[in-house]
Structures are given as C-alpha cells and as structure tokens.
Protein backbone atom coordinates (compact mmCIF):
# COMPACT_ATOMS: atom_id res chain seq x y z
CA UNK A 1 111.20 140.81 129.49
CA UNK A 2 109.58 138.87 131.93
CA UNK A 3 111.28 136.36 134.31
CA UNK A 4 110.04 133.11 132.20
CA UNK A 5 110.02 135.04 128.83
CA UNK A 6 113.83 135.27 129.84
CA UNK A 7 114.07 131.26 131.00
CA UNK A 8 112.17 130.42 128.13
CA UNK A 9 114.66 132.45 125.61
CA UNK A 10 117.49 130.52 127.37
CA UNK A 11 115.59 127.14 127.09
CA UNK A 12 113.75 127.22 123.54
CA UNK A 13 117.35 127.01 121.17
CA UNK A 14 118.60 124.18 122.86
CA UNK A 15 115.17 122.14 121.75
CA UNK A 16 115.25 119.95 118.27
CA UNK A 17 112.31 121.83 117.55
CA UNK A 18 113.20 124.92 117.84
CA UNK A 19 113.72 126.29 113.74
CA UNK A 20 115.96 129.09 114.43
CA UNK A 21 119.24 127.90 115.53
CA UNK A 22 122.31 129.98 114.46
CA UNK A 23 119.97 132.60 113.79
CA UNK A 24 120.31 135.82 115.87
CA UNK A 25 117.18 137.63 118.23
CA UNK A 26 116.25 140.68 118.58
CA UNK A 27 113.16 140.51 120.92
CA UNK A 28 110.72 137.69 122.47
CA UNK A 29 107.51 137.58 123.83
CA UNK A 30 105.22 135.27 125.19
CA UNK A 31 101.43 134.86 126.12
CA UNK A 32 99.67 131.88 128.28
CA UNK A 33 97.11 130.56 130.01
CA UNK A 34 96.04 127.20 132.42
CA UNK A 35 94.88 124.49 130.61
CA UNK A 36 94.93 122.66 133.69
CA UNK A 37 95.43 123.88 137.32
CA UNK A 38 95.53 120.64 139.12
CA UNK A 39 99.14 119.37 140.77
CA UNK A 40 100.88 119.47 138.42
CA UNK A 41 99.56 122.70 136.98
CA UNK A 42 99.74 122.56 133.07
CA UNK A 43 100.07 125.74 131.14
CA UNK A 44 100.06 126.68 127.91
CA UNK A 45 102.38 129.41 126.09
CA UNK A 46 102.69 131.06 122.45
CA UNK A 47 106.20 132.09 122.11
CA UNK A 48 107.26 135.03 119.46
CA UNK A 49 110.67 135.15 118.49
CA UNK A 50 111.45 138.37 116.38
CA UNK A 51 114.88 137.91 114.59
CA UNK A 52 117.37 140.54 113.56
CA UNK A 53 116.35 140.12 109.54
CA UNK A 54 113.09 141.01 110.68
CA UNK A 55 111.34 137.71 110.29
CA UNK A 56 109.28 136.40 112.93
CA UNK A 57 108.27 132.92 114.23
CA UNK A 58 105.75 131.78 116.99
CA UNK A 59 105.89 128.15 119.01
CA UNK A 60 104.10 126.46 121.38
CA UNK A 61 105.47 125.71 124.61
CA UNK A 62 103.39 123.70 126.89
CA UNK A 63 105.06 123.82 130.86
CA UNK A 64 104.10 121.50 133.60
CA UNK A 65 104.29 123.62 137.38
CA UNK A 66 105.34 122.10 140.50
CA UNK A 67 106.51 123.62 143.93
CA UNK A 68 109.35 121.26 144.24
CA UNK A 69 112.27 120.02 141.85
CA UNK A 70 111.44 116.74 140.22
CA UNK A 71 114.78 114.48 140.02
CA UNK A 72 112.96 112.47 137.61
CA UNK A 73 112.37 114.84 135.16
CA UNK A 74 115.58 117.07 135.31
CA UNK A 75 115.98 116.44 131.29
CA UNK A 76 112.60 117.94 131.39
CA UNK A 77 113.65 120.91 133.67
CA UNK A 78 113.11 124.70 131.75
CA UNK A 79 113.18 126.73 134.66
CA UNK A 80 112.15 128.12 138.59
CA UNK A 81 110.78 131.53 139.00
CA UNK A 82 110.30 132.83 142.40
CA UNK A 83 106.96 132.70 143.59
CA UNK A 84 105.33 134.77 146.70
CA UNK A 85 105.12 131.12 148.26
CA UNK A 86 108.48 130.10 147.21
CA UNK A 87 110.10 129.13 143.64
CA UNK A 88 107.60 127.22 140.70
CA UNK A 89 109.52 124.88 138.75
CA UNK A 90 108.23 125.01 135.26
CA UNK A 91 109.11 121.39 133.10
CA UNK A 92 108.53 120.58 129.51
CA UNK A 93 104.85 119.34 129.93
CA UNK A 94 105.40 116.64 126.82
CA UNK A 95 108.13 115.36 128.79
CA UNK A 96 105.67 115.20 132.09
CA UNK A 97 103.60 112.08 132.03
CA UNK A 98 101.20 113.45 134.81
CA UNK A 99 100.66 116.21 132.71
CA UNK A 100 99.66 114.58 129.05
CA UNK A 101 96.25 113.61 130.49
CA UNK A 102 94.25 116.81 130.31
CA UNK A 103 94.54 116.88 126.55
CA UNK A 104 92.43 113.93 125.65
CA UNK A 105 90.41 114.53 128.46
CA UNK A 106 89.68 118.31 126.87
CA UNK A 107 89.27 116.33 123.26
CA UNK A 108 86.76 113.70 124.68
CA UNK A 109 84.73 117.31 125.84
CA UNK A 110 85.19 119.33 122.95
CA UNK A 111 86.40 121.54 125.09
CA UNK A 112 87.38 125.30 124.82
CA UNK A 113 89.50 126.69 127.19
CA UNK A 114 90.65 130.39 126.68
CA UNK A 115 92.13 130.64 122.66
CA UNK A 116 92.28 127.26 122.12
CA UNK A 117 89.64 124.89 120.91
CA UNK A 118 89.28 121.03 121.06
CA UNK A 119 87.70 119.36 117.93
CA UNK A 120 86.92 115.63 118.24
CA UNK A 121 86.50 113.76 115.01
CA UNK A 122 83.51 111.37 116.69
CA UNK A 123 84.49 108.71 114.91
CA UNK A 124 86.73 105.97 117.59
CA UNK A 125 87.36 106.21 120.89
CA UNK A 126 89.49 108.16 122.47
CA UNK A 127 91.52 106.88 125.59
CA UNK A 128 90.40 109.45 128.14
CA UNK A 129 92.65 109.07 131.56
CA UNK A 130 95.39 107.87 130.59
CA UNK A 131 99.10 109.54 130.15
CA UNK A 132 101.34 109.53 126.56
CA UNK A 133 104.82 108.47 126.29
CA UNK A 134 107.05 111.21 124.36
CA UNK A 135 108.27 109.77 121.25
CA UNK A 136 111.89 111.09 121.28
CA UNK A 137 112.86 110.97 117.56
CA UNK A 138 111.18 113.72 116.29
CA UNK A 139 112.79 116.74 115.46
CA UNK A 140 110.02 119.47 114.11
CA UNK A 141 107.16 118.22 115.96
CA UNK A 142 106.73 116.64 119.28
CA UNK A 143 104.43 113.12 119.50
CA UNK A 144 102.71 111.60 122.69
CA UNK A 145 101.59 107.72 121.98
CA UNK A 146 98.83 106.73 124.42
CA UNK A 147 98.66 103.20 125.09
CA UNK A 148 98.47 101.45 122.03
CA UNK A 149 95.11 103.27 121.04
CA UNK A 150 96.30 106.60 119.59
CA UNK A 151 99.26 109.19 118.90
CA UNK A 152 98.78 113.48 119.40
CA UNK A 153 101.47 115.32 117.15
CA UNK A 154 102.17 118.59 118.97
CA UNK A 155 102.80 121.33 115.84
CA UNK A 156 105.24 123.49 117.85
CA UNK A 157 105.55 126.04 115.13
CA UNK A 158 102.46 127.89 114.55
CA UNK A 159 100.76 129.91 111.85
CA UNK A 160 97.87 130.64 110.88
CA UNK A 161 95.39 128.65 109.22
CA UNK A 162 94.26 124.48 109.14
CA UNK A 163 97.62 121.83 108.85
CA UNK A 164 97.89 120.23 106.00
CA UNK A 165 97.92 117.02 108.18
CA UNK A 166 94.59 117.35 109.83
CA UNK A 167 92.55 119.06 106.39
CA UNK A 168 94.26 115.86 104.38
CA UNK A 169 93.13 113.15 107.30
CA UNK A 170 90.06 114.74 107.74
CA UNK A 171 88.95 114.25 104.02
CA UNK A 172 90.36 111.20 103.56
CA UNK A 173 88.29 109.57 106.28
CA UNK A 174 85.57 109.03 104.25
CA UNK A 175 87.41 107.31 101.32
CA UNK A 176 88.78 104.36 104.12
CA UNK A 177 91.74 104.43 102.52
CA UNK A 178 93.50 101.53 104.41
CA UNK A 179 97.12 103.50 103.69
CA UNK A 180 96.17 106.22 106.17
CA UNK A 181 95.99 105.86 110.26
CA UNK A 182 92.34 107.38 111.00
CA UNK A 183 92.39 111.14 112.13
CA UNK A 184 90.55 110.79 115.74
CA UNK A 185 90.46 114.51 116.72
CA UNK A 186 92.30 118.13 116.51
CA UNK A 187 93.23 121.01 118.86
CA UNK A 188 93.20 124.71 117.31
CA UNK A 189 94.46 128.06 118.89
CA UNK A 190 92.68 131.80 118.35
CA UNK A 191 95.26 134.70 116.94
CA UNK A 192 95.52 137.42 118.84
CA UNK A 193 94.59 139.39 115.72
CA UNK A 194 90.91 138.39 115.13
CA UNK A 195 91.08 139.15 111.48
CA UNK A 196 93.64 135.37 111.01
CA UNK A 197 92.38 132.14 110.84
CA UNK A 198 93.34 129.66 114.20
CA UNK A 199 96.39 127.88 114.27
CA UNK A 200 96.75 123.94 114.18
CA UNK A 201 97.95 123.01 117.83
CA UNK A 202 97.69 119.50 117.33
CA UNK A 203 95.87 116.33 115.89
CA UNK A 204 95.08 113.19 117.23
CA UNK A 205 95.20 109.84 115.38
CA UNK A 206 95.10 106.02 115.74
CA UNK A 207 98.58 104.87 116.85
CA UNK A 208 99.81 101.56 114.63
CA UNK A 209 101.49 99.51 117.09
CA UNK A 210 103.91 96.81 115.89
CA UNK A 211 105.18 98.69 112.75
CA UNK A 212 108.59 99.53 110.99
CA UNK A 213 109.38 102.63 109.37
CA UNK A 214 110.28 102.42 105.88
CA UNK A 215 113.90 103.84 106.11
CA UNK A 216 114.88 100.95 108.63
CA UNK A 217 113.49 98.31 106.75
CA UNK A 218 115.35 99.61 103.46
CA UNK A 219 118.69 99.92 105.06
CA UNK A 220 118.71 96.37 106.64
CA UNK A 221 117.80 94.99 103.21
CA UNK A 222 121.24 97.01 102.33
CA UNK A 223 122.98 95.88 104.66
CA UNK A 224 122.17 92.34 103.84
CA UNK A 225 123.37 92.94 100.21
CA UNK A 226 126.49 94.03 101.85
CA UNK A 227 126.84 90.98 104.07
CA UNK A 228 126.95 88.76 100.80
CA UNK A 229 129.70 89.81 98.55
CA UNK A 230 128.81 87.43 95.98
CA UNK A 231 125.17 88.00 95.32
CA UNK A 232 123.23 90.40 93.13
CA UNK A 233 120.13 92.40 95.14
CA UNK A 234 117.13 89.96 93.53
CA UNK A 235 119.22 86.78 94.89
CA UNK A 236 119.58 87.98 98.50
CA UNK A 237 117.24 86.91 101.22
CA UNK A 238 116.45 90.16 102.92
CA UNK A 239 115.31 91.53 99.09
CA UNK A 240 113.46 94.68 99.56
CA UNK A 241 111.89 94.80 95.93
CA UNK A 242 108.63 93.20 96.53
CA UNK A 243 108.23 95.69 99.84
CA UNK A 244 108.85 98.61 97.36
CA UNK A 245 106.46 97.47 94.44
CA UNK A 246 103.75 97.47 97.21
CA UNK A 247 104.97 100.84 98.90
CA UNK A 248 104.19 102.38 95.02
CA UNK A 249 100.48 100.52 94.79
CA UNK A 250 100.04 102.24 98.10
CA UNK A 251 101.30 105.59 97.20
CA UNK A 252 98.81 105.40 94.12
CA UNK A 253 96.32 104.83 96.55
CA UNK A 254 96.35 107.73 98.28
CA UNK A 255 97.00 109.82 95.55
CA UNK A 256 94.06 108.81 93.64
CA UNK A 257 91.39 109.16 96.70
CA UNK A 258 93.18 112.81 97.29
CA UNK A 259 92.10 113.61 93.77
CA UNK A 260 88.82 112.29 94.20
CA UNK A 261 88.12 113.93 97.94
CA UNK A 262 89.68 117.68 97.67
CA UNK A 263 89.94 119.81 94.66
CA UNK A 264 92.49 119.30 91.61
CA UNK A 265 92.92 121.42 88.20
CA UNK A 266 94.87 120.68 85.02
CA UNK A 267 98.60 122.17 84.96
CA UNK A 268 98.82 125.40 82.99
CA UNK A 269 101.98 126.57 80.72
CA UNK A 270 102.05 129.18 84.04
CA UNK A 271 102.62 126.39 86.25
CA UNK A 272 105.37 125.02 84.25
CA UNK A 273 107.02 128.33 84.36
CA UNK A 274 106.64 128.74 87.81
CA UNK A 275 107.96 125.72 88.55
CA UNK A 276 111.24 126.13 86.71
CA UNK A 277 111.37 129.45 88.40
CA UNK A 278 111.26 128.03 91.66
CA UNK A 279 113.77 125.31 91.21
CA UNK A 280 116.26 127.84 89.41
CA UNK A 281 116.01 129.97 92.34
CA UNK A 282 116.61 127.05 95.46
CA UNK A 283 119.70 126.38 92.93
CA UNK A 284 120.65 129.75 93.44
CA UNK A 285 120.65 130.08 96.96
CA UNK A 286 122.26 126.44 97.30
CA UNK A 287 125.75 127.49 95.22
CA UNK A 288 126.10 130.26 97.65
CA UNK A 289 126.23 126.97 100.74
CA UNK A 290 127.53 124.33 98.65
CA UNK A 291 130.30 125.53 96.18
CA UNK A 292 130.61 121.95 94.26
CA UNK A 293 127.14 122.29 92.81
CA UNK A 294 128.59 125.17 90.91
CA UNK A 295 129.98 122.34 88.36
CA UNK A 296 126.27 121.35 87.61
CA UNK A 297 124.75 124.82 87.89
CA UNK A 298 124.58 124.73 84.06
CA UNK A 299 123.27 121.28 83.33
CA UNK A 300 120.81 122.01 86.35
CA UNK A 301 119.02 125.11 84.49
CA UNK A 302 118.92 123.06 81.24
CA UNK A 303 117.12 119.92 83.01
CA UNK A 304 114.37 122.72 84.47
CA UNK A 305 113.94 124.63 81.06
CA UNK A 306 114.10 121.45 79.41
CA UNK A 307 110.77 119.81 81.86
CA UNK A 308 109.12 123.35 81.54
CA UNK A 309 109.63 123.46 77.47
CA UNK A 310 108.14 119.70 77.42
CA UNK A 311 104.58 120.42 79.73
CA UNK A 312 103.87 116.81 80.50
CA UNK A 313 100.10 116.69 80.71
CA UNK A 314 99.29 116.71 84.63
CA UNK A 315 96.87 117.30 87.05
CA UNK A 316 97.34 119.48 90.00
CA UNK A 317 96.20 118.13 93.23
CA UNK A 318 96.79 117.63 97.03
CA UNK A 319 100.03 115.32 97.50
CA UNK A 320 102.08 114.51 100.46
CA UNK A 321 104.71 117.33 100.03
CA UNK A 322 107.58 115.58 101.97
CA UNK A 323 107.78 111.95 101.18
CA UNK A 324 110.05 109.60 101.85
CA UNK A 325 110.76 106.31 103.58
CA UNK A 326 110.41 107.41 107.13
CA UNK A 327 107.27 108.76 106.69
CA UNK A 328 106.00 104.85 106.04
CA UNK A 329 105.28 102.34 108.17
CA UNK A 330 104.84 98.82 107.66
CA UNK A 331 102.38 97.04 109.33
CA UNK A 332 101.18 93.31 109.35
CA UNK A 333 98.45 94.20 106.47
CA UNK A 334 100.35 96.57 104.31
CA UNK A 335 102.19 100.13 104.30
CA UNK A 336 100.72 103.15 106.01
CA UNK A 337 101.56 106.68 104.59
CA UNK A 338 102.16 109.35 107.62
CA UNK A 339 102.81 112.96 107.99
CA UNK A 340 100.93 115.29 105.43
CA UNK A 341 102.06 118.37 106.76
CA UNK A 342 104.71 118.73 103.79
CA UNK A 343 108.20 120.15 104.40
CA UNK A 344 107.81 121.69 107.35
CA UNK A 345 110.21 124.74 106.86
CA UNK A 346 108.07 125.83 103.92
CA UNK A 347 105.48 128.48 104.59
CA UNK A 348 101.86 126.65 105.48
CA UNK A 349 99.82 128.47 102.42
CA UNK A 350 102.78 126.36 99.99
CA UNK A 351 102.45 123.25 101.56
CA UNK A 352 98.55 123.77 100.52
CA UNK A 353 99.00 124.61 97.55
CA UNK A 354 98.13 121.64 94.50
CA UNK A 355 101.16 120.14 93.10
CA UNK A 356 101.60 117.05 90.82
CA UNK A 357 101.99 113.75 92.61
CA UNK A 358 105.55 113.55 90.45
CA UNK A 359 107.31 115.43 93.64
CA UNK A 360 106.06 112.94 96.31
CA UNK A 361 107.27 110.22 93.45
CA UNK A 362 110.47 112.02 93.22
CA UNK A 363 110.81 112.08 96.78
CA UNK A 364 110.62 108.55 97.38
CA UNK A 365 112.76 107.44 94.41
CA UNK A 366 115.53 110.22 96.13
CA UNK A 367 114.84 107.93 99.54
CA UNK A 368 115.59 104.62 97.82
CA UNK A 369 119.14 106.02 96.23
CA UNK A 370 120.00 107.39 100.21
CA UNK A 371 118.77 103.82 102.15
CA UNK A 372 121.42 102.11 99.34
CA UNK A 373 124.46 104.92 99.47
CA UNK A 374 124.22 106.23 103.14
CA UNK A 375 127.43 103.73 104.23
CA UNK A 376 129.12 104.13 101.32
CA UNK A 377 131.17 106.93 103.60
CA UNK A 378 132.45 104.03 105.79
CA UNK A 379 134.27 102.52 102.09
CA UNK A 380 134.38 105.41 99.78
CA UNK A 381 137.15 104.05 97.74
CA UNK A 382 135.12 100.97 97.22
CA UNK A 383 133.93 100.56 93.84
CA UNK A 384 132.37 97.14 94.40
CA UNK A 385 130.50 98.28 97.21
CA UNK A 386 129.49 101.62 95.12
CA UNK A 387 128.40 99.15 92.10
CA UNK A 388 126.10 97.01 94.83
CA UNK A 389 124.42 100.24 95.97
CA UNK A 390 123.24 101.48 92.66
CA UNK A 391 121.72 97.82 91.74
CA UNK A 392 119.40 98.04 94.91
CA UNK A 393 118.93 101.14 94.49
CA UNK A 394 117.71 101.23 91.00
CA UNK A 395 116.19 97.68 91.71
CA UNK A 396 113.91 98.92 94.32
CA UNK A 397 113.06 102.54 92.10
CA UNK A 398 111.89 100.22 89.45
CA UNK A 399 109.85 97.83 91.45
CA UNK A 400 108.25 101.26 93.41
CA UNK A 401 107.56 102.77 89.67
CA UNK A 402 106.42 99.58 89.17
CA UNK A 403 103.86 99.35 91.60
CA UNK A 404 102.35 103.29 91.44
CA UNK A 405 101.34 101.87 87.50
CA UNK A 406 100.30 98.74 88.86
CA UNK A 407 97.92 101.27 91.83
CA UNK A 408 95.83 102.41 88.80
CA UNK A 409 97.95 105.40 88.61
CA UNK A 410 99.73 106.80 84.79
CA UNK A 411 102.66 104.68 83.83
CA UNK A 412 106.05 106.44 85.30
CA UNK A 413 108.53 106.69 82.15
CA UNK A 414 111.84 106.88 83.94
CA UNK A 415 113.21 109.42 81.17
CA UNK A 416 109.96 111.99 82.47
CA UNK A 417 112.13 115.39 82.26
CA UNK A 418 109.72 116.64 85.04
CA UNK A 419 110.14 113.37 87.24
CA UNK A 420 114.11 114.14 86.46
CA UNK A 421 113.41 118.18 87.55
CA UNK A 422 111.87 116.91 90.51
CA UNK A 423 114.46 113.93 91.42
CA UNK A 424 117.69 117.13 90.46
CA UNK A 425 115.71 119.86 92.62
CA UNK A 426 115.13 117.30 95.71
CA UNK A 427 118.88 116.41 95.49
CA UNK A 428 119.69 120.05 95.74
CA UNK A 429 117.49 120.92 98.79
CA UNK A 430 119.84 117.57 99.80
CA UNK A 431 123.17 118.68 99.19
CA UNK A 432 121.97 122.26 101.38
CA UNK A 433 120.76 119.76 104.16
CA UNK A 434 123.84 118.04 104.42
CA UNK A 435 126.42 120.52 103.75
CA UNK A 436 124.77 122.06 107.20
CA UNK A 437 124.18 119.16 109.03
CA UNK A 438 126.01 115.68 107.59
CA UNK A 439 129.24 116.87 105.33
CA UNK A 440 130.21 113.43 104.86
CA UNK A 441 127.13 112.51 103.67
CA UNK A 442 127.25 115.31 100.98
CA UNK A 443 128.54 113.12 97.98
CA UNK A 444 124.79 111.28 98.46
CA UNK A 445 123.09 114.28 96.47
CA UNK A 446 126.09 115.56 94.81
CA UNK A 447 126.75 112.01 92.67
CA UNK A 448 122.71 112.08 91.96
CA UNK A 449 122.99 115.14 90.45
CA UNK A 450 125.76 114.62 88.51
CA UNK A 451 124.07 111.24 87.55
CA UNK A 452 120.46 113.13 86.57
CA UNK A 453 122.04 115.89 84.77
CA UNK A 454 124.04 113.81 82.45
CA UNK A 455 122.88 113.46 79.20
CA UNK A 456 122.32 110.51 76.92
C-alpha cells in the first residue's frame, strides 16, 4: 500500500461515516485526483475497502493539502506524508472551510474535472465564493450549509447509478410541491469500469434556515406531558397533535405528486409474496442478535402471512424509504420532507425500487411511539409515566393518520394487516439497531412488537 492508502486505512474507521466498523479488512485501495490546486490544495479520493467475507465498499474522501500543520483544524487532521519539499499535511476537506469553495464554484461552471462531473439544476442561484459550515450531526452522509442560501450533502458511500435523493428532487421540481426544499444542482463521478453507470457524489439544495426537526419538536411536546402529572396529552399546552395532523396532509402531498411525476404499477399477488419473504427473512437474521424476539418469532410470521393472504389493493410507487421525524423540518409555512435516499445501508437498486407509501406511513407512526417512550428508561418501573406515553403516542398516530386522509390520500384503517406488517418489520430492524448501538433503549421495539402481534 501506499503511504496515504495506509493513513487513510488508519483514519477512515474512526469516521461516523464510515459503514464498516467491527468489520475486518483484507485489502484497500485508493484512486484521486486535484479538484483544486490552489493553497490549500483540495483533492479528491475513491476509497475501496475489500473485507474478509468478500464484500466490498467504496467512499469518498475529499483531503485539503497544506505544507504546514494547522492548529485550528487538528480534529480535521488525517495525516502528513513526506514530500521531496518537506511533509504535506492532508485534512478532512469538509472540515476545511478554505477548501468548501471550489465545489459551488465547479457547479456554477458545470464543470468536469477528471471522473467527476458537475450538473447544475439552472433553476436559483447558487452562492458562488463563499465557504460551507460542516453540519456535525450526520452520521452516513456529510452536509456543508452555505450561508443561508443552500446545503451540499456529500454521499460518502458510493455505487453506481443516480441517488434516490437527486432522481426524486429532480422530478419533483416541476410539481412545486411546497413540502420539498428545491434541488439546485448535483455532482456525479465516472467508474473506473466504463460499462457502470456514474456514482452520485453529491447534490445541492436550498438550505431552510430557521427550522426544527421533527424529532425535537415531538420530544419537547413529551416532555411537557411529563412536566404536568395531572393532565391528559389534548389538555397540555405544548400539544403536538395539530403539528402531526399537518405532518400527514404533508406526507400525502408528496406521495401523491411522486405518483403523478415518476412511474407506479398496481401490486401483484408476487409482490405480496415477496414482501412476506423479505420480512420473514430480516426476522431471521434479527433472533440470531436479539434473543428476546424469539418469544414473538411465531406471532411475527403469522402477522406477515396474514398481510400477504389479505392483498390490500395498492399501488406501487416511489416513496421516501426511510421516514421518520428527523427527516422533517418545520418551518414558519409548514413541514418540509428531507432525505430521499431511503435507508442508506440498503443496496441503491432497492432503495429504487416502487414500494407502497404504507412503509413511509409505518415509519412515521414507529417515530411517534419512540419521541413518547425514549425516557421511559430514566422510570421504567413507572406505570403512570408508561400510561402517559402511549396516550401521546397514539394521540399524535391518530391525528398523523388523520391528516394523510385529510391530504387526499386513501383512508388509513388502523387494523390494515399490511400497515401492521410494516409497523412489526420496522420494529424489528429497531430492536437489531438498538441491541448494537442503545441496549437500554431495546424495550422501545420489543413492547411494540409484542403490542402489534397481539391479537384481538
């Protein structure tokens, strides 16, 4: 290996990005080029990880270059590799303000620069010359806000073919669906085999300035419920209800102008099948990490035979793939829906795939029962607490079902066995999450199953 392939193997599982923690390598490589040579140099580098199963996985790594250390950015720092003028100090170029400029300046061009490919929308203006702030929540993804004018979501795992995020944004734009932030522009890398389709590098959208995510929001109207022991949900002033019942019109929304802008098809008994099929076999990878779901193993395969056996009429179509109450913001005019990439983890040909808009229901109505139950682990033994939870929480999942009717969407019937499927199969995919990552927040998932698989 090369002296940075090495650095960047020592840097790259240390990153919240990086998707292959705890797994173990067998060989990296890495390919770059300049996408800027001015001080501070900016590079860009595809990074392949080959893992012992076999399995591969490429990310992009921009680096920033200077000839001397940079206090300021030593969180930044990935490495120095000697140079025949002394050592280069190579620094995570999303982390280097001087370094975020060249990418909207490349967009503003429609640039191309070796592989990669800069695709402006031509639709708003694009804030050439000036640097982006790192947005340091993310996890899968890394975000640059410019100004107040617009936001570039770095993909840092690449494969081949167009993001859900962009091909969604991009035919939505001429709907002017006011539940979407306006896609501005998109960056796109060449495979080094010529017979794959680019990779999404990034996109480039209007940035909503003054908003709230969904998730805080919910879990302050919790808290306030909390805070007054002697009030139902509907009687307490921080009431989340009417916030919900608008969050479903808007869901509707977009759902309906995704069926009208990309293609959608009527489900077939196949698609049923397949379904179950794929639910039945996350549950069976799940009891091998979480040994208490083997209790509701049973009752699980019943609930996904019994939604497969009833073949709801639906319509297959683009959906979200991943939603929930952080991917919502809430501005002064109403709720904006963010993030159509889909789950992240799952291959990008799944995520776009058409699906029923019952799993980005699903998802939400799982994201209401977590905003009410997450601090339930600070009182488990507290049944009056546990009783509060499950109002607002069933409160705010009727006023959401509510409002997706009330959007011009097909009335929700609570008792839908493939709304139920979707709700039990989420909650599994939760109880994997946690078990890994947040064991005391495990009984979150494990009490909604037990709840959805019980029978009447």
């Amino acid at each position: 290996m090369s002296a940075l392939t090495d650095i960047l193997a020592d840097w790259m599982p240390h990153q919240r990005w990086f998707g292959g923690k705890g797994r173990e390598w067998s060989g990296v490589t890495e390919d770059g080029f300049f996408l800027d040579q001015s001080d501070p140099a900016l590079s860009v580098h595809r990074v392949r990880v080959t893992y012992t199963d076999g399995a591969t996985e490429t990310y992009l790594v921009p680096l920033s270059w200077r000839d001397s250390p940079a206090e300021e950015l030593s969180a930044a720092f990935v490495g120095a590799i000697a140079g025949a003028q002394g050592s280069n100090y190579a620094y995570d170029a999303m982390r280097d303000r001087e370094s975020t400029v060249p990418w909207l300046t490349h967009l503003v061009a429609a640039s191309t620069v070796g592989p990669m490919h800069f695709h402006p929308a031509g639709v708003a203006y694009i804030p050439e010359g000036l640097p982006g702030d790192v947005i340091s929540t993310e996890q899968s993804n890394t975000s640059l806000v410019y100004g107040e004018t617009a936001i570039l979501k770095l993909f840092r795992r690449l494969e081949p073919g167009l993001n859900p995020d962009v091909e969604v944004h991009d035919a939505l734009r001429g709907t002017e669906n006011t539940h979407i932030a306006p896609l501005l522009g998109h960056i796109e890398i060449d495979d080094s085999d010529p017979a794959q389709e680019p990779a999404t590098v990034a996109m480039l959208q209007a940035f909503v300035p003054n908003a709230s995510d969904g998730w805080r929001l919910a879990t302050s109207s919790v808290r306030d419920l909390y805070a007054e022991g002697d009030l139902h949900a509907d009687e307490v002033g921080g009431d989340f209800a009417g916030e919900s019942e608008r969050l479903g019109e808007a869901t509707a929304s977009v759902h309906a102008d995704l069926a009208r802008v990309l293609p959608t098809e009527p489900a077939d008994d196949a698609w049923y099948a397949t379904v179950a099929e794929q639910m039945n076999g996350r549950l069976d990878a799940a009891l091998a990490i979480v040994p208490d779901l083997a209790e509701h193993a049973d009752a699980l395969r019943a609930l996904y035979a019994t939604a497969a056996a009833a073949k709801e009429p639906a319509v297959r179509q683009r959906v979200h793939g991943d939603l929930h109450l952080g991917q919502v913001l809430r501005t002064t005019t109403g709720w904006i829906v963010l993030d159509f990439e889909g789950e992240p983890a799952r291959p990008l040909a799944a995520r776009r795939e058409l699906d029923t808009p019952l799993r980005d229901v699903a998802g939400m109505l799982r994201s209401f029962e977590y905003a009410a139950r997450h601090k339930l682990d600070e009182q488990p033994g507290d049944p009056q607490r546990a009783y509060r939870a499950q109002e607002w929480a069933e409160r705010n999942r009727q006023a959401f079902r509510a409002g997706y009717t009330a959007g011009g969407a097909t009335e929700l019937d609570p008792g839908s066995p493939l709304l139920r499927a979707f709700e039990a199969d989420k909650a599994v995919y939760e109880c994997v999450y946690e078990a890994r990552n947040r064991p005391n927040w495990l009984m979150i998932p494990l009490q909604s199953v037990s709840r959805l698989t019980k029978t009447d």
